[in-house]
Structures are given as structure tokens and as C-alpha cells.
N, C-alpha and C. Protein backbone atom coordinates (compact mmCIF):
# COMPACT_ATOMS: atom_id res chain seq x y z
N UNK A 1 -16.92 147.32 -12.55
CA UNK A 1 -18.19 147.63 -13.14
C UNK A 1 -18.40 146.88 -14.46
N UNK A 2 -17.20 146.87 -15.24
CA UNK A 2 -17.55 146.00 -16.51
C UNK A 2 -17.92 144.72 -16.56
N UNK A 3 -17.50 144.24 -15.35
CA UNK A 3 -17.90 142.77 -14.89
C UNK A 3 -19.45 142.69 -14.92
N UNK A 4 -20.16 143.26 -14.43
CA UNK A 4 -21.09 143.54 -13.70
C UNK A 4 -22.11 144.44 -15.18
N UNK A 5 -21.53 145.48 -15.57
CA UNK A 5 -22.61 145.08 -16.96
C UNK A 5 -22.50 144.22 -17.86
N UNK A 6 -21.08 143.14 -18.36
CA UNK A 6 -21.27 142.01 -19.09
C UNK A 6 -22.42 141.19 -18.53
N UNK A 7 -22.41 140.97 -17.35
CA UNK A 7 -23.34 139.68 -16.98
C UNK A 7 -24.62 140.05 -16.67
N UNK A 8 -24.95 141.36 -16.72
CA UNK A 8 -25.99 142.08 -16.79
C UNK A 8 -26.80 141.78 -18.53
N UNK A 9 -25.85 142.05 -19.33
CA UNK A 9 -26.14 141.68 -20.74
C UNK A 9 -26.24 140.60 -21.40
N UNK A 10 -25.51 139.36 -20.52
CA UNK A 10 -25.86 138.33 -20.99
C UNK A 10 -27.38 137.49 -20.75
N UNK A 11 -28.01 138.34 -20.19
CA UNK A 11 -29.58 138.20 -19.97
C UNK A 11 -29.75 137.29 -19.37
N UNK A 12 -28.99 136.18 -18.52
CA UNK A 12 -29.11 134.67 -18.25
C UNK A 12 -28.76 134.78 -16.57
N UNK A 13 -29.60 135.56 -15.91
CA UNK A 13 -29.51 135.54 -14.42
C UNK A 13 -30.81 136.22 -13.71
N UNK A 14 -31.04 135.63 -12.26
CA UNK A 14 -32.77 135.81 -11.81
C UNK A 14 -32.77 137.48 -11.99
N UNK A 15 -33.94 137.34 -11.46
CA UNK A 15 -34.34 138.82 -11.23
C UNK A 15 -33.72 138.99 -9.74
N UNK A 16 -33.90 138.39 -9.04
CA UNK A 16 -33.20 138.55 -7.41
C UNK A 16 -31.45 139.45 -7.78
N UNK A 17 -30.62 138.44 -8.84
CA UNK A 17 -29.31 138.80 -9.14
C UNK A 17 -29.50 140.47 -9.33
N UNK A 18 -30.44 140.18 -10.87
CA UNK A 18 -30.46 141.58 -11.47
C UNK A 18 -30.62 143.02 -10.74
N UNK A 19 -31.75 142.45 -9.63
CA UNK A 19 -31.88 143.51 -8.78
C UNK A 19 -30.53 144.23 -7.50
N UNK A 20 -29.69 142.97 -7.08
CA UNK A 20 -28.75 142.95 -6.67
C UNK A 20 -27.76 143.90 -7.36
N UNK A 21 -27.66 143.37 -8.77
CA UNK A 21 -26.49 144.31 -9.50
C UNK A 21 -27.01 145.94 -9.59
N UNK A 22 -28.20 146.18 -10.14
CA UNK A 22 -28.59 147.17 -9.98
C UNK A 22 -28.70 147.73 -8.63
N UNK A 23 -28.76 147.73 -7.65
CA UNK A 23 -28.18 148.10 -6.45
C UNK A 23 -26.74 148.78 -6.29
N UNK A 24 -25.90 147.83 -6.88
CA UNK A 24 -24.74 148.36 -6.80
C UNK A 24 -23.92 149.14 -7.81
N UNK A 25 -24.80 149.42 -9.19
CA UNK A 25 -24.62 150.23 -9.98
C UNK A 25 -25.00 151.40 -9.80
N UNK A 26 -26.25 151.33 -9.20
CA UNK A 26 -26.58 152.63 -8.56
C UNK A 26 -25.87 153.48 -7.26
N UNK A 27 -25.49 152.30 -6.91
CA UNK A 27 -24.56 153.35 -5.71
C UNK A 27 -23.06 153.38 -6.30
N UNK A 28 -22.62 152.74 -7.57
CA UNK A 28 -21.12 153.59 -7.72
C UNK A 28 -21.74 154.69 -8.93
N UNK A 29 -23.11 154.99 -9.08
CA UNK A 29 -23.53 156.22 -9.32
C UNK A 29 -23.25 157.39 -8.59
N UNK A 30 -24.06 157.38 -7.53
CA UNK A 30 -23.55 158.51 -6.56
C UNK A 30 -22.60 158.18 -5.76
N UNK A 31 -21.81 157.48 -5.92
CA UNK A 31 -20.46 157.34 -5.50
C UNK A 31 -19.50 158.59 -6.48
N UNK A 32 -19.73 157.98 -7.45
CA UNK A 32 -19.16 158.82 -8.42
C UNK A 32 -19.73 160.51 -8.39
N UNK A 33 -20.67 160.65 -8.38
CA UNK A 33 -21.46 161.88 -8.67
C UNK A 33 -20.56 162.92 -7.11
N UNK A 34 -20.72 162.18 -6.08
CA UNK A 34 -19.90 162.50 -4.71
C UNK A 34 -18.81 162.86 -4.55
N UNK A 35 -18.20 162.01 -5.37
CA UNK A 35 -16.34 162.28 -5.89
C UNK A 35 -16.64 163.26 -7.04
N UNK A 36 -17.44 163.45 -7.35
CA UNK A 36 -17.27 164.65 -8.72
C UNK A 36 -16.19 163.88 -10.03
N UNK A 37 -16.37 162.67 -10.02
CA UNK A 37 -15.44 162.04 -11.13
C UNK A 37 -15.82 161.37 -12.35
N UNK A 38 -17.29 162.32 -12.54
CA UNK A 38 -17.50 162.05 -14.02
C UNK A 38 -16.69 162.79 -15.26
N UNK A 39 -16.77 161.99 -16.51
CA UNK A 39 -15.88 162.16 -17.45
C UNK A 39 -14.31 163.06 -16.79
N UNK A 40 -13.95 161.97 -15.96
CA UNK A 40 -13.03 162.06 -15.36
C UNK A 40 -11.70 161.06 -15.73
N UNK A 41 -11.25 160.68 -16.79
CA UNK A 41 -10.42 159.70 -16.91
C UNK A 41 -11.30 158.45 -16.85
N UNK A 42 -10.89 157.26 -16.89
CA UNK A 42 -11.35 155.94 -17.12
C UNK A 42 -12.31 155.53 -15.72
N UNK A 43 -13.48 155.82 -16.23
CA UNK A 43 -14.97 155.49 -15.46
C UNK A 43 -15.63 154.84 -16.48
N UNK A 44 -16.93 154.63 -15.82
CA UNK A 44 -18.05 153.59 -16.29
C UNK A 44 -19.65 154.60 -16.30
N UNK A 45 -19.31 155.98 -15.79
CA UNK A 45 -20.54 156.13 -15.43
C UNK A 45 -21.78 156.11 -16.72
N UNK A 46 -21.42 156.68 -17.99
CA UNK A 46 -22.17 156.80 -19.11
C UNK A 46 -22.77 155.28 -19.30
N UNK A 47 -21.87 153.96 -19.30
CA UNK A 47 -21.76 152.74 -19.55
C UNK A 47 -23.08 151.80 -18.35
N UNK A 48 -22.75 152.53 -16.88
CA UNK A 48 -23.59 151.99 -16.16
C UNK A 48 -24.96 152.60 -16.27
N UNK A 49 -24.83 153.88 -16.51
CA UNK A 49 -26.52 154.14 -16.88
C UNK A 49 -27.35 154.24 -17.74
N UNK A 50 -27.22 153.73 -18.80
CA UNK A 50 -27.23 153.12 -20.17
C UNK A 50 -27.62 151.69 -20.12
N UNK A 51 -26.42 151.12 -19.36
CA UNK A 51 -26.88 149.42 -18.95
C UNK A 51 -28.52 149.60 -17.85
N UNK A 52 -28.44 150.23 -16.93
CA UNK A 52 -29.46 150.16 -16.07
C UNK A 52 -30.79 150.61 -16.71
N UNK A 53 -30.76 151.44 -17.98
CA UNK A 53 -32.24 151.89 -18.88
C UNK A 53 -32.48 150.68 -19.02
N UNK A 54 -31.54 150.40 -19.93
CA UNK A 54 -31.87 149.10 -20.76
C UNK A 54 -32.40 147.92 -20.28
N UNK A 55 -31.89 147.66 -18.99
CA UNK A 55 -31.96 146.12 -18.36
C UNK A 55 -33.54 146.60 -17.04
N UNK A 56 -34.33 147.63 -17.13
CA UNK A 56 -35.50 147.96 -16.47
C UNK A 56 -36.49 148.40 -17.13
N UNK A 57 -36.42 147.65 -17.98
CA UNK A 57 -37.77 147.92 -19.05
C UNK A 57 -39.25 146.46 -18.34
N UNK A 58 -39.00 146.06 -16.88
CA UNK A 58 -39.76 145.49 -16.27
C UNK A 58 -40.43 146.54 -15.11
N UNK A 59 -41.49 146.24 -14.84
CA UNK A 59 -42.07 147.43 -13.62
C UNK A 59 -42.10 147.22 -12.86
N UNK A 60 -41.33 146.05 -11.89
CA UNK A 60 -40.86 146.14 -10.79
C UNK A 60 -39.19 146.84 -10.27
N UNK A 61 -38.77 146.62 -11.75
CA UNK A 61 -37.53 148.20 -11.72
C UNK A 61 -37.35 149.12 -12.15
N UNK A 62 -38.98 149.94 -12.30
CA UNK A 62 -38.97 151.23 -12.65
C UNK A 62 -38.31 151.71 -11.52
N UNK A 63 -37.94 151.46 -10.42
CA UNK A 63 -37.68 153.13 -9.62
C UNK A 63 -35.53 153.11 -9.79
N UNK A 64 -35.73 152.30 -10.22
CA UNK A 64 -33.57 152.22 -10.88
C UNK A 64 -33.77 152.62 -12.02
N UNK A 65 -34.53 152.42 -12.85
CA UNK A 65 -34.45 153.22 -14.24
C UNK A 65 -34.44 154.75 -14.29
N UNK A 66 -35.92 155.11 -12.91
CA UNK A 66 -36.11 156.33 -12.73
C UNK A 66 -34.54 156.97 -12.13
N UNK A 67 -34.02 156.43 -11.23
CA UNK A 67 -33.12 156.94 -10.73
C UNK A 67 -31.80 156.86 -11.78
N UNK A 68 -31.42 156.08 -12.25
CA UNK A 68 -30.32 156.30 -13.44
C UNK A 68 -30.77 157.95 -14.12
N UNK A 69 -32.15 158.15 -14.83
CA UNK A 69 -32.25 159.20 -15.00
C UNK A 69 -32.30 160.37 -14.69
N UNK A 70 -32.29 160.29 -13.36
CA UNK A 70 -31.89 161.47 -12.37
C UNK A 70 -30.60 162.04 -12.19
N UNK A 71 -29.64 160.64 -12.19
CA UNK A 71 -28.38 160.27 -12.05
C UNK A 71 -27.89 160.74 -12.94
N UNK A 72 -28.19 160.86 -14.93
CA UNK A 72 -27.75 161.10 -15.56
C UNK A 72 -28.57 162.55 -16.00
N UNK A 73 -29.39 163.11 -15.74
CA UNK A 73 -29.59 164.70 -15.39
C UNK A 73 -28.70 165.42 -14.54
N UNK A 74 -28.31 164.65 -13.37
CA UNK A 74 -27.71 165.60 -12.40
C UNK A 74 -25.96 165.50 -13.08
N UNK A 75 -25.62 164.65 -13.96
CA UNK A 75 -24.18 164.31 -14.11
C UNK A 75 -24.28 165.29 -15.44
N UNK A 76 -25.09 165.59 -16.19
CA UNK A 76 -24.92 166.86 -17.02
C UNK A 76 -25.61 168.22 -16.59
N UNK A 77 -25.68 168.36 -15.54
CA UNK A 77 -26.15 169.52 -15.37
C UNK A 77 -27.53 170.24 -15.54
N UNK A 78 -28.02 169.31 -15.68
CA UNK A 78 -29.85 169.65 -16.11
C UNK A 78 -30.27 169.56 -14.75
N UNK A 79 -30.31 170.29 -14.08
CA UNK A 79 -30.89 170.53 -12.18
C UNK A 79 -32.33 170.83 -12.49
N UNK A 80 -32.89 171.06 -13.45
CA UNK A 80 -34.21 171.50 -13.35
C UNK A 80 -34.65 170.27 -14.07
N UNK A 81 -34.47 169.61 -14.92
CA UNK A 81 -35.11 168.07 -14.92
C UNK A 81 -34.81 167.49 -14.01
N UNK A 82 -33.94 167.17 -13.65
CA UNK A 82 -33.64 166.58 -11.75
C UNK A 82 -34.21 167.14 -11.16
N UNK A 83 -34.82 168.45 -10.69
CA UNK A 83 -35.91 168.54 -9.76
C UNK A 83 -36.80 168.46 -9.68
N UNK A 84 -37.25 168.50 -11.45
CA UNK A 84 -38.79 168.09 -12.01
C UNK A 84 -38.74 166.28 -12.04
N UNK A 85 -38.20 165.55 -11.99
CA UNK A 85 -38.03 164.34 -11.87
C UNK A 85 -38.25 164.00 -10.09
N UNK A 86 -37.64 164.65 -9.36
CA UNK A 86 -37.78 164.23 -7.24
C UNK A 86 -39.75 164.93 -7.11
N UNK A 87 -39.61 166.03 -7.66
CA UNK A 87 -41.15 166.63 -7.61
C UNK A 87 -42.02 166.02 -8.02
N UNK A 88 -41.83 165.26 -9.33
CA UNK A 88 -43.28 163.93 -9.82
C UNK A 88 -43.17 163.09 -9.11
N UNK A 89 -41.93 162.43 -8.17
CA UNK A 89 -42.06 160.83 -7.49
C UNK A 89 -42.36 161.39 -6.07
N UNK A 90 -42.33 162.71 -5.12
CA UNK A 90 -43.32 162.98 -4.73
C UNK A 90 -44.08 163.42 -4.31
N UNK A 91 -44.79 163.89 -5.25
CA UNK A 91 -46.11 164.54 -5.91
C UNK A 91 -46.99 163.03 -5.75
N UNK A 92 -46.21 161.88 -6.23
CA UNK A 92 -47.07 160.36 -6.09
C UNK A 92 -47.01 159.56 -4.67
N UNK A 93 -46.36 160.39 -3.56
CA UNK A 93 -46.29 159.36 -2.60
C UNK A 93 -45.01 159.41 -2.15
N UNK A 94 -44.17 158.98 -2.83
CA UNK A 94 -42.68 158.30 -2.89
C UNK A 94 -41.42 159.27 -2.28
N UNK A 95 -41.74 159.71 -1.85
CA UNK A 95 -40.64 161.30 -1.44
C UNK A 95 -39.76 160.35 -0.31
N UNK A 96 -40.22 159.62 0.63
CA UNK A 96 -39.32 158.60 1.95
C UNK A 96 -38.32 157.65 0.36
N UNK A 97 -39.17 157.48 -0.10
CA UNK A 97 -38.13 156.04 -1.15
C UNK A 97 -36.80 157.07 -1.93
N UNK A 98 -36.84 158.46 -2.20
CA UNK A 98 -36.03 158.93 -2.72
C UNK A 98 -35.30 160.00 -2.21
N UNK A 99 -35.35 159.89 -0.51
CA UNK A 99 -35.20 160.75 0.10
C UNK A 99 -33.11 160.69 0.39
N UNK A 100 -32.85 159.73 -0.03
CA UNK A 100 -31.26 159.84 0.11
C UNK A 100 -30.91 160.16 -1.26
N UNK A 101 -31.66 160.53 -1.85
CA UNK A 101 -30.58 160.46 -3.72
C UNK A 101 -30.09 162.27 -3.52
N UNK A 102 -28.84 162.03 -4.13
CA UNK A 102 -28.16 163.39 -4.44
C UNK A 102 -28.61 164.56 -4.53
N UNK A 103 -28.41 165.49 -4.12
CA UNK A 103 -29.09 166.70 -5.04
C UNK A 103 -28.27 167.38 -5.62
């Protein structure tokens, strides 16, 4: 993972890449969230969703930003912003696009 947010931070790769990495940050999200191995000994999860705010401040990757924040509601225990977060995306439509994320 550290690989993968350095070169995330070095700002110097397409959007095709970026979207790529974010893909796979997001799934050793709920990878992790699955294993129950947050603040679990030496992880990345705080590190990867932090990197993924930061690097989707474009609006074609609002819905990885949105989901990091879901990701990081459901990894502290805030279930009622995580459900008020699946209920606004859809309330807009989007309920098929977020229909595999964790609960």
C-alpha cells in the first residue's frame, strides 16, 4: 500500500493510473474492514483513506472519496453516518453503484 500512496502523491501520473490505484485502495479497504484488522498492528488503513480524500478533490472521483468516507465511518463505528451516507447516494439514484459496499 505504501507503494501505491507514494506514487499517488507524487502527483505525476494519468487519471486512468489514478483511478486504477484508487480501485485498489478501496478494495484493501473492505478487505480490511472484512478481516476486522483495523488498528490492528501494522496496516495502512487511516493512511489509505486520507490519501484517497485528498487525491479526489476532482468530480469524476467523487464516488471513491464518497466511499473512503463511508469506509472510514464504518471503521470507527459511526453506523448512523454510514447509513445516512448509503441513504443520500440512494435517495439520488445510485443505490445499484453502492450496492456491494459493507455494511
Amino acid at each position: 500500500m505504501k507503494r501505491i500512496i507514494d506514487e499517488i502523491e507524487k502527483k505525476q501520473i494519468s487519471k486512468l493510473m489514478l483511478e486504477k490505484y484508487l480501485r485498489i485502495l478501496g478494495n484493501y479497504l473492505v478487505t480490511c474492514f472484512d478481516r476486522k484488522i483495523f488498528n490492528k498492528g501494522d496496516n495502512y488503513v487511516n493512511q489509505v483513506i486520507n490519501c484517497i480524500i485528498k487525491s479526489t478533490s476532482e468530480f469524476s472521483f467523487m464516488i471513491y472519496r464518497i466511499n473512503a468516507i463511508y469506509m472510514k465511518a464504518l471503521f470507527n463505528k459511526q453506523l448512523k453516518k454510514a447509513r445516512e451516507i448509503k441513504e443520500e447516494i440512494k435517495k439520488y439514484g445510485y443505490g445499484d453503484v453502492i450496492a456491494g459496499w459493507p455494511k
